[in-house]
C-alpha atoms as a PDB file:
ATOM      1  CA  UNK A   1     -21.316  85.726 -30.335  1.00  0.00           C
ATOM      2  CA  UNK A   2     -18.832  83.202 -28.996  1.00  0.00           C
ATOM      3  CA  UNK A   3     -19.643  80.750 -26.775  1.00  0.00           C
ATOM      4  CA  UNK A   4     -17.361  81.109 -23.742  1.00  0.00           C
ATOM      5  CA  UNK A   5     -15.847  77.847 -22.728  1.00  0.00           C
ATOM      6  CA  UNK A   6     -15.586  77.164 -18.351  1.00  0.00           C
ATOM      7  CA  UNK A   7     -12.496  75.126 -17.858  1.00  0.00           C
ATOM      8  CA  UNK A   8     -13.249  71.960 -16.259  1.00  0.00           C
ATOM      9  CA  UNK A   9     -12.080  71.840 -12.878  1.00  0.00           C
ATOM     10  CA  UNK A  10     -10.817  68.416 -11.266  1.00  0.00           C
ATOM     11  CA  UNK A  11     -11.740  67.773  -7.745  1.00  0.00           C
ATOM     12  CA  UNK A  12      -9.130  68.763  -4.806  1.00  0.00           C
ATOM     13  CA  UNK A  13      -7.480  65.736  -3.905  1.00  0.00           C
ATOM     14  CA  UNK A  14      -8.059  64.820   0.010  1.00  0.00           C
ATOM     15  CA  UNK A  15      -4.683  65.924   1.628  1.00  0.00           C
ATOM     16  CA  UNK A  16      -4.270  63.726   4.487  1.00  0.00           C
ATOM     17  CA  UNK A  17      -1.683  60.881   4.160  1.00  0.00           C
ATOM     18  CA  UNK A  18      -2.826  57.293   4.755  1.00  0.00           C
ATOM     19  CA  UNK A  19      -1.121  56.106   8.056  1.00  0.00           C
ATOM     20  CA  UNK A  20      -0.136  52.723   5.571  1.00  0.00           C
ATOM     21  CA  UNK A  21       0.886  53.550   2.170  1.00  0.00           C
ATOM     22  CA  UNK A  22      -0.788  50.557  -0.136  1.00  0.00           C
ATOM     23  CA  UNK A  23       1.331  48.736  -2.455  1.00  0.00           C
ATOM     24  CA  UNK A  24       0.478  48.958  -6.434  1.00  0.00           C
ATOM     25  CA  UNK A  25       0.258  45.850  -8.405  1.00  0.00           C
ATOM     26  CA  UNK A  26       0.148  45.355 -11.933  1.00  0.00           C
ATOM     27  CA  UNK A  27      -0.690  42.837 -14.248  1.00  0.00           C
ATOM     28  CA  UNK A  28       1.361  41.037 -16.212  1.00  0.00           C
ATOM     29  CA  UNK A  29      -0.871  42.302 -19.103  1.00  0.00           C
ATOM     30  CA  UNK A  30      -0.807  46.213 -18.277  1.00  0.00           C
ATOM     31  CA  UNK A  31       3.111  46.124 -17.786  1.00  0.00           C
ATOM     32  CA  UNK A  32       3.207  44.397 -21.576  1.00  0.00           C
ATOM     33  CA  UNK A  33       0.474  47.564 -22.740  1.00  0.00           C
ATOM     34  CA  UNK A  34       2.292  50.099 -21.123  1.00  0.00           C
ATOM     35  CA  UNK A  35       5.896  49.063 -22.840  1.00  0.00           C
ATOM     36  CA  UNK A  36       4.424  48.420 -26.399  1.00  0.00           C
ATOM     37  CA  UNK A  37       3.161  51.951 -25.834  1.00  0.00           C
ATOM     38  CA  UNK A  38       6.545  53.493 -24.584  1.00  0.00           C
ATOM     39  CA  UNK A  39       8.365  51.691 -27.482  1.00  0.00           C
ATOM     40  CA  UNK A  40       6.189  52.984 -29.840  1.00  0.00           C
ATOM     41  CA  UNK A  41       6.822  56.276 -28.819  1.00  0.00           C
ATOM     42  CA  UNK A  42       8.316  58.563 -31.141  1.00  0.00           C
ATOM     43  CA  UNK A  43       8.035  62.030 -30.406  1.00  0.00           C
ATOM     44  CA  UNK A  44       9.921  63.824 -27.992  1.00  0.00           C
ATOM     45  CA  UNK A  45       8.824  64.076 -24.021  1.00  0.00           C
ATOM     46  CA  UNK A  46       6.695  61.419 -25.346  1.00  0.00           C
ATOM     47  CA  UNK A  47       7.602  58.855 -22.605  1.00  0.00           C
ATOM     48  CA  UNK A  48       7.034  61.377 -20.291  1.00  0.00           C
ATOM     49  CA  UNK A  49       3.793  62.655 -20.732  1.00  0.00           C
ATOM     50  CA  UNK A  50       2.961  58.337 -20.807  1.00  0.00           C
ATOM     51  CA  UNK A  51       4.355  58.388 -17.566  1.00  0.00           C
ATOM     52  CA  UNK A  52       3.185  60.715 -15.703  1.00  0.00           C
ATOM     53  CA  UNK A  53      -0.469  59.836 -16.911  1.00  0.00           C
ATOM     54  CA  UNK A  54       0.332  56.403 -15.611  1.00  0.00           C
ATOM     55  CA  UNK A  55       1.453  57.465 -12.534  1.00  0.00           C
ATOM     56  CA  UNK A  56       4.871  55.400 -13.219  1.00  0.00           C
ATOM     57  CA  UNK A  57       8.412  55.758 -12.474  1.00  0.00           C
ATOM     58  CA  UNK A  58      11.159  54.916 -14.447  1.00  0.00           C
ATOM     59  CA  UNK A  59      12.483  52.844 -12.967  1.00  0.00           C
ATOM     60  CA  UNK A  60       9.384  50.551 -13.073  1.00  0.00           C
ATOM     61  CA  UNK A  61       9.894  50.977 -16.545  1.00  0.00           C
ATOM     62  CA  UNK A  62      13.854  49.577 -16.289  1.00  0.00           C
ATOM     63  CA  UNK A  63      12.478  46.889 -14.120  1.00  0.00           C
ATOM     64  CA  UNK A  64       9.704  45.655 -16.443  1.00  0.00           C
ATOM     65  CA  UNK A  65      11.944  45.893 -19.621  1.00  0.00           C
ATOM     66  CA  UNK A  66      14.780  43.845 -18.103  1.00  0.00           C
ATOM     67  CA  UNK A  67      11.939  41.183 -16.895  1.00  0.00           C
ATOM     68  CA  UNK A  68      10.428  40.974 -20.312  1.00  0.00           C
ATOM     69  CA  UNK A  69      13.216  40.485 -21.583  1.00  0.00           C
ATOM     70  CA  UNK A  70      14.329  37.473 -19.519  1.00  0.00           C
ATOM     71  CA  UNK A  71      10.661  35.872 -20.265  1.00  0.00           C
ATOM     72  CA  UNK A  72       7.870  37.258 -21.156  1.00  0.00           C
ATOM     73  CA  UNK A  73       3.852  37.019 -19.273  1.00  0.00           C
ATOM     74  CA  UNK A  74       5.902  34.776 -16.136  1.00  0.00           C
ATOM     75  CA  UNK A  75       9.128  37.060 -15.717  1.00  0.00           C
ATOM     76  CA  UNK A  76       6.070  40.231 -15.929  1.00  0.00           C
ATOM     77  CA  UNK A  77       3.276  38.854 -13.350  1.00  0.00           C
ATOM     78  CA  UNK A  78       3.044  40.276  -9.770  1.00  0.00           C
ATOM     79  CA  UNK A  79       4.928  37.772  -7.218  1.00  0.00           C
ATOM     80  CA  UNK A  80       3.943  37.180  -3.618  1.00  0.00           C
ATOM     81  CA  UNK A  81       5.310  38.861  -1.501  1.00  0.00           C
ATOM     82  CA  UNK A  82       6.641  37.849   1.787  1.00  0.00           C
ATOM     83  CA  UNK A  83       8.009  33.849   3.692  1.00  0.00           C
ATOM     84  CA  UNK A  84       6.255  31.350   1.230  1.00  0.00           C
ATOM     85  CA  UNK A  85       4.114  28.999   3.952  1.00  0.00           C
ATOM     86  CA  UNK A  86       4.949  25.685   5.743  1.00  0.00           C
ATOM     87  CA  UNK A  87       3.153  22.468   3.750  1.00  0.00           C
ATOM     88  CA  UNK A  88       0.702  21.501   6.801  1.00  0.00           C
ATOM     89  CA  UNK A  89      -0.572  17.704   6.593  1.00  0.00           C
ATOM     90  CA  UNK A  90      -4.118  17.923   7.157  1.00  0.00           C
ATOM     91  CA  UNK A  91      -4.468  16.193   9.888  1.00  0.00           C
ATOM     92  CA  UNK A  92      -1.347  17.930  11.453  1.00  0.00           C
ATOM     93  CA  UNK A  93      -3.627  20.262  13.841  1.00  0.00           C
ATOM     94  CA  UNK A  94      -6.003  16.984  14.700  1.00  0.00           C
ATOM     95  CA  UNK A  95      -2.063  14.796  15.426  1.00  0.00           C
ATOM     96  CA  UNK A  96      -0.633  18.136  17.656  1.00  0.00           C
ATOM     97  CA  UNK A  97      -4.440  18.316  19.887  1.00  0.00           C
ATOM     98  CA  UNK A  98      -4.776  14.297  20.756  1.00  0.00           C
ATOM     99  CA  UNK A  99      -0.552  14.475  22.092  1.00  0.00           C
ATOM    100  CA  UNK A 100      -1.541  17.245  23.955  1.00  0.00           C
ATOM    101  CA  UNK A 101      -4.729  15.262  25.439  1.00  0.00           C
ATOM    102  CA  UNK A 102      -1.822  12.070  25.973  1.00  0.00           C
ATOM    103  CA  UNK A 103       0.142  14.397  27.932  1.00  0.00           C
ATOM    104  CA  UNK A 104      -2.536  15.988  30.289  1.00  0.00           C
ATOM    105  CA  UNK A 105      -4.003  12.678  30.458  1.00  0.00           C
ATOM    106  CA  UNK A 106      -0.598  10.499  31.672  1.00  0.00           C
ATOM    107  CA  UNK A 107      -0.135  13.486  34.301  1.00  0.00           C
ATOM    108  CA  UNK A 108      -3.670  12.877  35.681  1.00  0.00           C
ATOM    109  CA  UNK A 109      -2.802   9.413  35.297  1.00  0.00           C
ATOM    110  CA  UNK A 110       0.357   9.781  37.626  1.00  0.00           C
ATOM    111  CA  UNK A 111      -0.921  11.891  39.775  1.00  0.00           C
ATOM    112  CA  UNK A 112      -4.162   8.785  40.560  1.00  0.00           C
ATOM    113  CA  UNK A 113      -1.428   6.393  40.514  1.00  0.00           C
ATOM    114  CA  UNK A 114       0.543   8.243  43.371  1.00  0.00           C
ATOM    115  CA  UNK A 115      -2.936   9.200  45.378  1.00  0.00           C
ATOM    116  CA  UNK A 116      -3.174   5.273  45.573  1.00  0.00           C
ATOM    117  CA  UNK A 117      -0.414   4.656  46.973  1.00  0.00           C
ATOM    118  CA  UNK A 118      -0.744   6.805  49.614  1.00  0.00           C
ATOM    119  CA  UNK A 119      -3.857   5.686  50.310  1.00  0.00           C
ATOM    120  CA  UNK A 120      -2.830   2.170  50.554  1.00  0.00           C
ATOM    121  CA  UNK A 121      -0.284   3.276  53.138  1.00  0.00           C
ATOM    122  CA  UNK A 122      -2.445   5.075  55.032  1.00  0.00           C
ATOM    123  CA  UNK A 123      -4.899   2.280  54.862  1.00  0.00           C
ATOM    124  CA  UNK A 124      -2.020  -0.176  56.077  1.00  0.00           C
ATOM    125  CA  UNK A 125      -1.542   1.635  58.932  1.00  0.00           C
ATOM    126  CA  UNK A 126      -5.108   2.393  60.114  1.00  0.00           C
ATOM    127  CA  UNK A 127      -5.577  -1.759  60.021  1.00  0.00           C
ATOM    128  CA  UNK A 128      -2.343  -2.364  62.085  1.00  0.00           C
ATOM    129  CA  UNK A 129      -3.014  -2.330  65.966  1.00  0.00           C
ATOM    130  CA  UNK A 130       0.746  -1.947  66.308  1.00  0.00           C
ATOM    131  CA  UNK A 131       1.126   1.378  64.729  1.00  0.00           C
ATOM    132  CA  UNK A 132       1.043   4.392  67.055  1.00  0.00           C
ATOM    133  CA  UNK A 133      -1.971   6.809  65.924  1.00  0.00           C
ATOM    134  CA  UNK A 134      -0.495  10.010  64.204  1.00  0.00           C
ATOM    135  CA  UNK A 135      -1.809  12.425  67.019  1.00  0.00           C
ATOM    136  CA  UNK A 136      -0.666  10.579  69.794  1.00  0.00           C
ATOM    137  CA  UNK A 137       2.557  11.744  71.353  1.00  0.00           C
ATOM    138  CA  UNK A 138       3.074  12.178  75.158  1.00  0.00           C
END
């Protein structure tokens, strides 16, 4: 009797696109893996079969070769992506929050300064006999 042999089944992938596709990375050292193994590929469809068990492109492949060849590990490692940041001082934030606090504080400041001065005049005229009172008027 022979023993009968059940294929293994793989698990149905999930179907539904992510809204965001995510970005691969790879390392520096699984680029330099993967092209050692592609150049010591020898047999036909080969590459291929590498490929597609990698889940690669060729062009990845073009990419990587022309980088190692320009430099190794550096040219090979995963760059950042996107507008490199501003240097910030650190005490930039603290500098930016007490000229704000000058600012609101010279307004309050201008705005006493020109309450005074009313006052005074007001004052002035409330001690001067001479002065007609502001509700008279016949």
């Amino acid at each position: 009797m022979s023993k009968s042999t059940k294929p293994v089944l793989k698990p149905v992938p999930d179907p539904e696109v992510p809204s965001t596709p995510k970005r691969r990375r790879f390392s520096a050292a699984y680029k330099l893996a993967i092209l050692r193994e592609l150049d010591s590929c020898s047999e036909s469809g080969a590459i291929g079969a590498v490929l597609r068990r990698e889940g690669l492109y060729s062009s990845h492949i073009v990419d990587w070769r022309r980088k190692r060849a320009a430099g190794e590990l550096q040219a090979l490692s995963p760059k950042k992506r996107g507008r490199p940041r501003k240097p910030r001082r650190p005490l930039q934030s603290e500098v930016e929050r007490l000229k704000r606090d000058k600012a609101r504080l010279e307004e309050e400041l201008r705005k006493a300064r020109l309450i005074i001065e009313v006052q005074k005049k007001v004052a002035a005229m409330l001690d001067n006999p001479n002065a007609e009172p502001a509700g008279s008027g016949d």
